[in-house]
PDB file of N, CA and C in Angstrom:
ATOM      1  N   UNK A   1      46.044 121.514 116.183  1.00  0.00           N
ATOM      2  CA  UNK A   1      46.092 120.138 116.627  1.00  0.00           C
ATOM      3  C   UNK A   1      44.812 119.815 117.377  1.00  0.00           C
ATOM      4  N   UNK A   2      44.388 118.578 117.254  1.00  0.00           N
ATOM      5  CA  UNK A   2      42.737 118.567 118.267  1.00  0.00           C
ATOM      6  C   UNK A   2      43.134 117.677 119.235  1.00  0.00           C
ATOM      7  N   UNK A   3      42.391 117.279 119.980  1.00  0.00           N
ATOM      8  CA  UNK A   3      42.316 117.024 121.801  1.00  0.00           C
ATOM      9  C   UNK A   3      43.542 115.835 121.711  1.00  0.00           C
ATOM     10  N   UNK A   4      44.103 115.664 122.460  1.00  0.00           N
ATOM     11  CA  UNK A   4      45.056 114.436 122.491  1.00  0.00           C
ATOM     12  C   UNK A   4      45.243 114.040 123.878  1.00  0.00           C
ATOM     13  N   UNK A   5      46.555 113.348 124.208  1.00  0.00           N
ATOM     14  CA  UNK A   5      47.173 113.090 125.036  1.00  0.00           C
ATOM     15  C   UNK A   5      48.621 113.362 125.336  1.00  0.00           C
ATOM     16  N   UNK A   6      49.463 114.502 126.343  1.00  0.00           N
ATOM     17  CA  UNK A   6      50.646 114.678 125.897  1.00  0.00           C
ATOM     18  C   UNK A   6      51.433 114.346 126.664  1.00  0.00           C
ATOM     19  N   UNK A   7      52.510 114.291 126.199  1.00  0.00           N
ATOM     20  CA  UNK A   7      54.206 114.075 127.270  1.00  0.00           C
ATOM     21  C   UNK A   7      54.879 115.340 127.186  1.00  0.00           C
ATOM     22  N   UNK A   8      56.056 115.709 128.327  1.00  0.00           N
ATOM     23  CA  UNK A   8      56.473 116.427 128.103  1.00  0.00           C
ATOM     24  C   UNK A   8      57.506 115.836 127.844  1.00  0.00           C
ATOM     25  N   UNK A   9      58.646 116.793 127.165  1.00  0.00           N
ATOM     26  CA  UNK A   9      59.636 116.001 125.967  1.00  0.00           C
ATOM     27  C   UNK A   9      61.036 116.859 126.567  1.00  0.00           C
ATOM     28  N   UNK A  10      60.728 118.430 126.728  1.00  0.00           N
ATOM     29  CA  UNK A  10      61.722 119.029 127.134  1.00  0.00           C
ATOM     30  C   UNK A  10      60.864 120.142 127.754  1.00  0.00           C
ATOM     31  N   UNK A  11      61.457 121.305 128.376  1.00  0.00           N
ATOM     32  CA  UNK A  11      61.250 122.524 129.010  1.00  0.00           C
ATOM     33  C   UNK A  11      60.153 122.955 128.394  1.00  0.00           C
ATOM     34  N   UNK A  12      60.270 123.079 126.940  1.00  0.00           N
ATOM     35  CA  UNK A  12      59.415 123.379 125.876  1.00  0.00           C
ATOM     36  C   UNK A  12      58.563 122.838 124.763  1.00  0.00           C
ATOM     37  N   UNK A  13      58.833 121.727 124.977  1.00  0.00           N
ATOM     38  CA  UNK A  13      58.121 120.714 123.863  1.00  0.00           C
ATOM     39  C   UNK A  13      57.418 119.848 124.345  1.00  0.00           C
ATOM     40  N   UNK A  14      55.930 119.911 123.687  1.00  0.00           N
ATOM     41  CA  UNK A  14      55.282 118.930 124.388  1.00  0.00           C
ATOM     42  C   UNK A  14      54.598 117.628 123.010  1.00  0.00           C
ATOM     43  N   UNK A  15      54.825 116.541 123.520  1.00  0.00           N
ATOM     44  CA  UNK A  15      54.610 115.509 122.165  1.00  0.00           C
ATOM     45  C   UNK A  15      53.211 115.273 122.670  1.00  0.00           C
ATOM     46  N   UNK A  16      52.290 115.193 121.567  1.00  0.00           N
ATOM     47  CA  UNK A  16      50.577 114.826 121.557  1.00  0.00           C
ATOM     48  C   UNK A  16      50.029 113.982 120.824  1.00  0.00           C
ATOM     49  N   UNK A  17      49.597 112.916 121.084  1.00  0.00           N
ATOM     50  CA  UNK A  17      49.134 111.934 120.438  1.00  0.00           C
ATOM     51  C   UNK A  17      47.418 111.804 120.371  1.00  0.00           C
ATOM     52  N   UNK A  18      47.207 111.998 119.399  1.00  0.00           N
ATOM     53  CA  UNK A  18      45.454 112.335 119.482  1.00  0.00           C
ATOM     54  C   UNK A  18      45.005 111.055 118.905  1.00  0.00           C
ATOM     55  N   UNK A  19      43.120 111.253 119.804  1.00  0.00           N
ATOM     56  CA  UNK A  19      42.308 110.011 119.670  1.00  0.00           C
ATOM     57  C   UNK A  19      42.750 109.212 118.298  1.00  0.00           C
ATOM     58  N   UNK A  20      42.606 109.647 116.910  1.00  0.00           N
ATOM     59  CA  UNK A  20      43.053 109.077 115.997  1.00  0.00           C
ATOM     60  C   UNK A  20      44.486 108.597 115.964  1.00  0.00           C
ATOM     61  N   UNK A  21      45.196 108.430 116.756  1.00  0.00           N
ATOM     62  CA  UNK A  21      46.671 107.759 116.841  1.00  0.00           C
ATOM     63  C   UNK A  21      47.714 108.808 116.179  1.00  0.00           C
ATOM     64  N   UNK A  22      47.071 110.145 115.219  1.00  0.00           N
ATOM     65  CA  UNK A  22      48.134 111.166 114.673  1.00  0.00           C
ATOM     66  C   UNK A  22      49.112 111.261 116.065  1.00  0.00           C
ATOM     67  N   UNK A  23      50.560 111.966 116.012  1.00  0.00           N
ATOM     68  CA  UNK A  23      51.223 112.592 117.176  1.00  0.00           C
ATOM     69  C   UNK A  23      51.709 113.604 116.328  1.00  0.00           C
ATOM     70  N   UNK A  24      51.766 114.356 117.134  1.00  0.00           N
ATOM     71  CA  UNK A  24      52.861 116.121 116.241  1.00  0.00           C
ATOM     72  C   UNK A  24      53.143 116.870 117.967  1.00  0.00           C
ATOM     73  N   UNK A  25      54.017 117.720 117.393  1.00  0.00           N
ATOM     74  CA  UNK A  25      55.068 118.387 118.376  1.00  0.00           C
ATOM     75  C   UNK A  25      54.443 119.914 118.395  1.00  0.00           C
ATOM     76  N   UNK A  26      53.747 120.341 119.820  1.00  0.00           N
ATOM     77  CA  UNK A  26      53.600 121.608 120.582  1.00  0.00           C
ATOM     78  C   UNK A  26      55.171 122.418 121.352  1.00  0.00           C
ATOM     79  N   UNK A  27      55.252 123.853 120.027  1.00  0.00           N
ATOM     80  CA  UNK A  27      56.547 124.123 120.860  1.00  0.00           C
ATOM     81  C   UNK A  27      56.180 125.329 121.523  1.00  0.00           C
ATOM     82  N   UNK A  28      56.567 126.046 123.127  1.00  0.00           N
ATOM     83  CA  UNK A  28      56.239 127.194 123.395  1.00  0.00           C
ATOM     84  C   UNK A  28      57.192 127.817 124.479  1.00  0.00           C
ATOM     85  N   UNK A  29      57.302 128.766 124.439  1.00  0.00           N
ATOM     86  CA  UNK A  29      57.873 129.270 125.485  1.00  0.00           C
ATOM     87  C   UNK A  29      58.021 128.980 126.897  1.00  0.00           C
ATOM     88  N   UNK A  30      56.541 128.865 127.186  1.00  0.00           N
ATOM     89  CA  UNK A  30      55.914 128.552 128.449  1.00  0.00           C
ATOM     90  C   UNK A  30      54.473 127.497 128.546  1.00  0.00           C
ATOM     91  N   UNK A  31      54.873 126.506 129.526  1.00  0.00           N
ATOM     92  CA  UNK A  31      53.781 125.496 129.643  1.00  0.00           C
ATOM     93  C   UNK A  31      53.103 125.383 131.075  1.00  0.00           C
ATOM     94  N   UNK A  32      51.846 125.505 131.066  1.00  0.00           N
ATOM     95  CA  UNK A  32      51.041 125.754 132.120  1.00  0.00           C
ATOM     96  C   UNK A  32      50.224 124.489 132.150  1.00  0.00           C
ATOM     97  N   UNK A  33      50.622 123.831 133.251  1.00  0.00           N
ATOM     98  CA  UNK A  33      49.997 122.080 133.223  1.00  0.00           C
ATOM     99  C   UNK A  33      48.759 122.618 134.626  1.00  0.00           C
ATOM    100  N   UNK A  34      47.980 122.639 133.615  1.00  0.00           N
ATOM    101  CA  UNK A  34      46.219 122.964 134.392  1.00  0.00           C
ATOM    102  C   UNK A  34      45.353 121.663 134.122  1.00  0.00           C
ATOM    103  N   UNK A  35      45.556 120.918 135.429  1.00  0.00           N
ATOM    104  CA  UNK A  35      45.045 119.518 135.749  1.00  0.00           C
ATOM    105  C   UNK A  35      43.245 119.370 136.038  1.00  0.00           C
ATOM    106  N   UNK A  36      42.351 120.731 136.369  1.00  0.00           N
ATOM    107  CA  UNK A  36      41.900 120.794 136.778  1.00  0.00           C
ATOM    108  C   UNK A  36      41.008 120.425 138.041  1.00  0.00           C
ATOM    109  N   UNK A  37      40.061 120.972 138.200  1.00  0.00           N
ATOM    110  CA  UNK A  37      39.464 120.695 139.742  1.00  0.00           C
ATOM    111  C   UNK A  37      38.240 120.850 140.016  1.00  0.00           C
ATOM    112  N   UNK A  38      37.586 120.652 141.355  1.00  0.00           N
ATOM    113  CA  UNK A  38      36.104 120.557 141.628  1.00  0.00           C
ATOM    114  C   UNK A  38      35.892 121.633 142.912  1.00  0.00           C
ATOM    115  N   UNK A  39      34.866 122.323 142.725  1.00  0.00           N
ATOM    116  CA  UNK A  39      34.670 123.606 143.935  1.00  0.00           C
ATOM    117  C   UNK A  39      35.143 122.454 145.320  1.00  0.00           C
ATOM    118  N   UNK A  40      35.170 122.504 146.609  1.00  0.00           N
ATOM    119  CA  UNK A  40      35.133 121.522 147.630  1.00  0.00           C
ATOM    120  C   UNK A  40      33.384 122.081 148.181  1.00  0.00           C
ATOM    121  N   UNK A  41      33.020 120.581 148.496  1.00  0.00           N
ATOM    122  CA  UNK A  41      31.688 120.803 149.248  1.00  0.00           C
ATOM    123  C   UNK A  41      31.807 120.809 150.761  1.00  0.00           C
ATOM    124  N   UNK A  42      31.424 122.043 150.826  1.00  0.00           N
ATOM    125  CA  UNK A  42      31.396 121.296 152.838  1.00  0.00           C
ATOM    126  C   UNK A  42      29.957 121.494 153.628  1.00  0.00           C
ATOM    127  N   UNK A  43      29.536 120.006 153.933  1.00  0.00           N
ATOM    128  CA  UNK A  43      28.660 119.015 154.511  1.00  0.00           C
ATOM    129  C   UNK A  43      27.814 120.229 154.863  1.00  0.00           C
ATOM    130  N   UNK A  44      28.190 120.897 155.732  1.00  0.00           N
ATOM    131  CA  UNK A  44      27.482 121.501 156.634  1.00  0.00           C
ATOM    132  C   UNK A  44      27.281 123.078 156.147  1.00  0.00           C
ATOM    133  N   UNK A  45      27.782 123.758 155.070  1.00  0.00           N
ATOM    134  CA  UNK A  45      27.470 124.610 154.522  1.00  0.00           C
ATOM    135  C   UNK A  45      26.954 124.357 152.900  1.00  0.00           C
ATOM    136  N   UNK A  46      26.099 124.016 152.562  1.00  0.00           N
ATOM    137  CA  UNK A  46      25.938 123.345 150.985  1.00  0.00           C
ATOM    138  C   UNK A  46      25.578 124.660 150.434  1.00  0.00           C
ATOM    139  N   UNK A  47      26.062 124.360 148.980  1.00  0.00           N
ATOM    140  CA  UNK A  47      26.067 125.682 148.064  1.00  0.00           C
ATOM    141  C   UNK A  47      24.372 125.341 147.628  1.00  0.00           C
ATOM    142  N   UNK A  48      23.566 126.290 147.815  1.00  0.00           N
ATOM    143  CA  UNK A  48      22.453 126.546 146.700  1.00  0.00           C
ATOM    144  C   UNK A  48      22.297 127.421 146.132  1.00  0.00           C
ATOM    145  N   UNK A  49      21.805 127.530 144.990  1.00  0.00           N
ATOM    146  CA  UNK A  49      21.863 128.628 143.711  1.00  0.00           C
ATOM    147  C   UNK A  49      21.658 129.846 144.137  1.00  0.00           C
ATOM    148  N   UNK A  50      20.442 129.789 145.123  1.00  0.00           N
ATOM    149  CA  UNK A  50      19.799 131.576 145.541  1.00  0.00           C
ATOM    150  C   UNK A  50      20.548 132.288 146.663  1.00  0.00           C
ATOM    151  N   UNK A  51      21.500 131.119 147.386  1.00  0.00           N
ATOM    152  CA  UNK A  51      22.481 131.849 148.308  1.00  0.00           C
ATOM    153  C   UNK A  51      24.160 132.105 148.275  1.00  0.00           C
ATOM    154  N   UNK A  52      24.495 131.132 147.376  1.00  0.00           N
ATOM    155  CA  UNK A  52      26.044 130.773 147.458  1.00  0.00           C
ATOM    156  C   UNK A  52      26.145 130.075 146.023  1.00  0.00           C
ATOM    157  N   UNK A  53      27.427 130.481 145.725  1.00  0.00           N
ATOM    158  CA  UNK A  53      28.729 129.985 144.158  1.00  0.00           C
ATOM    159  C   UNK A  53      29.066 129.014 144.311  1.00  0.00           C
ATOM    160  N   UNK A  54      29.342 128.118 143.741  1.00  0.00           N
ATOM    161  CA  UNK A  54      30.835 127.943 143.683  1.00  0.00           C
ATOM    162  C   UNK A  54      31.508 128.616 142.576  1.00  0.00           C
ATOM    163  N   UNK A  55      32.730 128.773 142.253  1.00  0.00           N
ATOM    164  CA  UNK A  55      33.970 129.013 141.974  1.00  0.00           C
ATOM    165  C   UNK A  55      33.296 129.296 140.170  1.00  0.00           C
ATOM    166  N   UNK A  56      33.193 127.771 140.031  1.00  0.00           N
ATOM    167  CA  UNK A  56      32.523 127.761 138.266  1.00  0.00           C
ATOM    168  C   UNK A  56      31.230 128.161 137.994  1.00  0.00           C
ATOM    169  N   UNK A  57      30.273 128.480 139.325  1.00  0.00           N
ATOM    170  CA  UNK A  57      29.224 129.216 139.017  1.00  0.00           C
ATOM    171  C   UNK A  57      29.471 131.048 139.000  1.00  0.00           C
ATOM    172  N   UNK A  58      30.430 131.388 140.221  1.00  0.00           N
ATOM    173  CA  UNK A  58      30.518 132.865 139.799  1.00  0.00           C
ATOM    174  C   UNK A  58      31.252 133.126 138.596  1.00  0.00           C
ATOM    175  N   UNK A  59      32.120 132.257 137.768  1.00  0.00           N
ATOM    176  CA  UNK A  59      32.517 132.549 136.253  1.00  0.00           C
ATOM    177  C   UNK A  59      31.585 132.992 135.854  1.00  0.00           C
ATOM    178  N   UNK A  60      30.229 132.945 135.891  1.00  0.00           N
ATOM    179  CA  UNK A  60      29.087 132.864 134.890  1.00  0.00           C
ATOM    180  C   UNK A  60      28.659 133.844 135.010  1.00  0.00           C
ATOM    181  N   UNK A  61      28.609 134.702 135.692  1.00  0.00           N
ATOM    182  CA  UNK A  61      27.915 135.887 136.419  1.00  0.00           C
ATOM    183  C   UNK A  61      27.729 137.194 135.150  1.00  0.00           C
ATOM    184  N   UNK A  62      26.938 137.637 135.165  1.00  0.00           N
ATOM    185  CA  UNK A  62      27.095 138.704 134.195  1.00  0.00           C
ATOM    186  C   UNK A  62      27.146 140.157 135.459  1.00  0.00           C
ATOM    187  N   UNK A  63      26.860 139.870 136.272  1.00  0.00           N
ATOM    188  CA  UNK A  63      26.856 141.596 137.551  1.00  0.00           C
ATOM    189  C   UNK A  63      27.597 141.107 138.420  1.00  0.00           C
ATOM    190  N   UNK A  64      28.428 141.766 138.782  1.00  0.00           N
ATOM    191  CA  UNK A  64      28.706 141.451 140.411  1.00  0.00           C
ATOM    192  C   UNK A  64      27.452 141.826 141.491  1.00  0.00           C
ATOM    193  N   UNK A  65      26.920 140.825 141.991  1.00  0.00           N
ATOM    194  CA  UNK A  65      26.296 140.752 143.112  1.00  0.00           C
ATOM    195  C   UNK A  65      26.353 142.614 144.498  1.00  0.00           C
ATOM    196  N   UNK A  66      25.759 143.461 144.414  1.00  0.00           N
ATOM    197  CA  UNK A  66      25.256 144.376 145.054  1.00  0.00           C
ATOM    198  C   UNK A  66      26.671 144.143 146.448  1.00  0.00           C
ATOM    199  N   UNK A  67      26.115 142.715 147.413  1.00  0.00           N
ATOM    200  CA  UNK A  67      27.049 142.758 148.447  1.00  0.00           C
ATOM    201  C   UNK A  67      27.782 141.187 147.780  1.00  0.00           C
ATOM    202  N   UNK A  68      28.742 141.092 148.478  1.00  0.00           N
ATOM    203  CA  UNK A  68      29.631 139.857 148.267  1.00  0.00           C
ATOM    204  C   UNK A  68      30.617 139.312 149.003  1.00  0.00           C
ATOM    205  N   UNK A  69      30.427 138.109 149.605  1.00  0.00           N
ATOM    206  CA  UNK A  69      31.683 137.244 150.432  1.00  0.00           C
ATOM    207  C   UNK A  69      31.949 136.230 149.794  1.00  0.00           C
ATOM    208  N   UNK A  70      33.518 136.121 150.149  1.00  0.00           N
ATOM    209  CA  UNK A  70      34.264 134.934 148.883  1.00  0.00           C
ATOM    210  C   UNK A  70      35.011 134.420 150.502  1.00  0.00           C
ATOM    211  N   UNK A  71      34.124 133.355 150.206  1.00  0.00           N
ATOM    212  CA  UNK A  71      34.579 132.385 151.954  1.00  0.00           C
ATOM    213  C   UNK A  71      36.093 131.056 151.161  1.00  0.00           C
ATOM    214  N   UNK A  72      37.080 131.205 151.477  1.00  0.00           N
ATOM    215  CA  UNK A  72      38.669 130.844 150.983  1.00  0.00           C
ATOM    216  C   UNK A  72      39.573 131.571 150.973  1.00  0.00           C
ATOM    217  N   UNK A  73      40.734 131.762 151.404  1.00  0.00           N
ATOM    218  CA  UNK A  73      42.060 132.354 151.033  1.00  0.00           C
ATOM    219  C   UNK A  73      42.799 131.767 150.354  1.00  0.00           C
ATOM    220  N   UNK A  74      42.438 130.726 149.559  1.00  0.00           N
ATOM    221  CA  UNK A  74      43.728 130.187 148.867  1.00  0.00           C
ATOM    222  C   UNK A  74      43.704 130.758 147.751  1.00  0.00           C
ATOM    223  N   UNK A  75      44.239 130.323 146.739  1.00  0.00           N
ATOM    224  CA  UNK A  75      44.043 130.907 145.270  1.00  0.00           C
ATOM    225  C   UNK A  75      43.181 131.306 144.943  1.00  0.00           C
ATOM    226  N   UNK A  76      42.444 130.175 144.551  1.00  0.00           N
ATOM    227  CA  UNK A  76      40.930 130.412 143.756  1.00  0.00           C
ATOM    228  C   UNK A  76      40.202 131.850 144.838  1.00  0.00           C
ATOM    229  N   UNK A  77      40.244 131.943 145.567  1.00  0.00           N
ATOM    230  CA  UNK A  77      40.095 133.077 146.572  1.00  0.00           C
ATOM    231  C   UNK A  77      40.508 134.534 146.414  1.00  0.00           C
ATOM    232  N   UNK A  78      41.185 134.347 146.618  1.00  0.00           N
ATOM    233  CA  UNK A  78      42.268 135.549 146.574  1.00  0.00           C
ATOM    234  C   UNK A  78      42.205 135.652 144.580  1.00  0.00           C
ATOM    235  N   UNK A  79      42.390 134.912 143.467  1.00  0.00           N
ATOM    236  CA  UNK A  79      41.915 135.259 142.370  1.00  0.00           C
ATOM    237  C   UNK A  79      40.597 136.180 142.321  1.00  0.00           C
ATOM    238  N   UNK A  80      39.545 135.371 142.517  1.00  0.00           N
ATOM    239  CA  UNK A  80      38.406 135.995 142.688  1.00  0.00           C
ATOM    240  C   UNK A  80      38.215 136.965 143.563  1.00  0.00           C
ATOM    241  N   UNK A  81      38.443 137.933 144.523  1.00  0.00           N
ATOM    242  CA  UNK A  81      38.728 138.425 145.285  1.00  0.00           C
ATOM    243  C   UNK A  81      39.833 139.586 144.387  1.00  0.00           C
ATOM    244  N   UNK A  82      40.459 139.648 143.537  1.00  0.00           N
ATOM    245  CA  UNK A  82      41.159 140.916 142.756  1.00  0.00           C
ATOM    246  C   UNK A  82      40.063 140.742 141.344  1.00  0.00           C
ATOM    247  N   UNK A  83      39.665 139.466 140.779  1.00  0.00           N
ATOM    248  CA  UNK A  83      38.771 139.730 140.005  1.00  0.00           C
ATOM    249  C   UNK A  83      37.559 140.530 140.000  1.00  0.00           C
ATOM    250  N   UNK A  84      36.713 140.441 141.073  1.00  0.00           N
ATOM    251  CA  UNK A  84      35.878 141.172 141.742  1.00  0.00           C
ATOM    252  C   UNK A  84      35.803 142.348 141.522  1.00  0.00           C
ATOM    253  N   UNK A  85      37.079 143.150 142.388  1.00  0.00           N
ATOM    254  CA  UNK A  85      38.174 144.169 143.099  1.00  0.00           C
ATOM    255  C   UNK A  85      37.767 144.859 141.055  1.00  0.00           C
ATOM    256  N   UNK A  86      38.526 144.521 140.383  1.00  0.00           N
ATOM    257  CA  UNK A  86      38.561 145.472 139.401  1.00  0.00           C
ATOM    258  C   UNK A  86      37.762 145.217 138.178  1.00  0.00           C
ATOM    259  N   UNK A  87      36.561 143.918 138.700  1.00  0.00           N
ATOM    260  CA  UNK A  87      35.640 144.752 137.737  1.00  0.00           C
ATOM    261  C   UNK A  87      34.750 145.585 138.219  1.00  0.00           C
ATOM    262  N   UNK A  88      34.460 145.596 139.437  1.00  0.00           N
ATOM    263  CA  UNK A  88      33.877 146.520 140.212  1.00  0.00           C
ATOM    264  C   UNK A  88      34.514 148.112 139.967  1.00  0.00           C
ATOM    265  N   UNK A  89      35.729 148.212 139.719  1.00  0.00           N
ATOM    266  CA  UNK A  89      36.477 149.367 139.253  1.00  0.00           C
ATOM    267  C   UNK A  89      36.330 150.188 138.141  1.00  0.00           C
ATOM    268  N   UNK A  90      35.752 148.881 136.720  1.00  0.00           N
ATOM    269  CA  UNK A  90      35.349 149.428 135.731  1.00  0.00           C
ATOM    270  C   UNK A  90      34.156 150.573 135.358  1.00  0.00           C
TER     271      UNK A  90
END
């Protein structure tokens, strides 16, 4: 199916109506509604490339960085923070 717009219909079914006006029925077990998001900037600490990530810049990384601080405890934190953890393990 290509990019659309969906409803959810039941637990498991999600109805999609794409740019061309087609609709057809997504059935699955499990549905993960990922709204997405933006790193947060804060004023007084600004991210620049040669010192600090954000979130969608350490995706990109091909090494983990020698030393490393992941300044957040929330998710995205604590994700990155076991991501880290075991590729560093490999």
């Amino acid at each position: 199916m290509k990019e659309g717009r969906g409803v959810l219909t039941s637990a498991g079914e999600i109805e999609v109506r794409t740019k061309d006006g087609n609709t057809g029925k997504v059935e699955a077990d499990a549905i993960i509604i990922a709204t997405g998001s933006r790193p947060a900037q804060i004023p007084r600490f600004p991210l620049t490339a040669r010192t600090s990530l954000s979130s969608t810049e350490a995706l990109e990384l091909n090494e983990i960085p020698k030393s490393l601080l992941i300044v957040g405890a929330g998710v995205i934190g604590c994700e990155f923070a076991c991501l880290y953890r075991n590729w560093a393990l490999m």
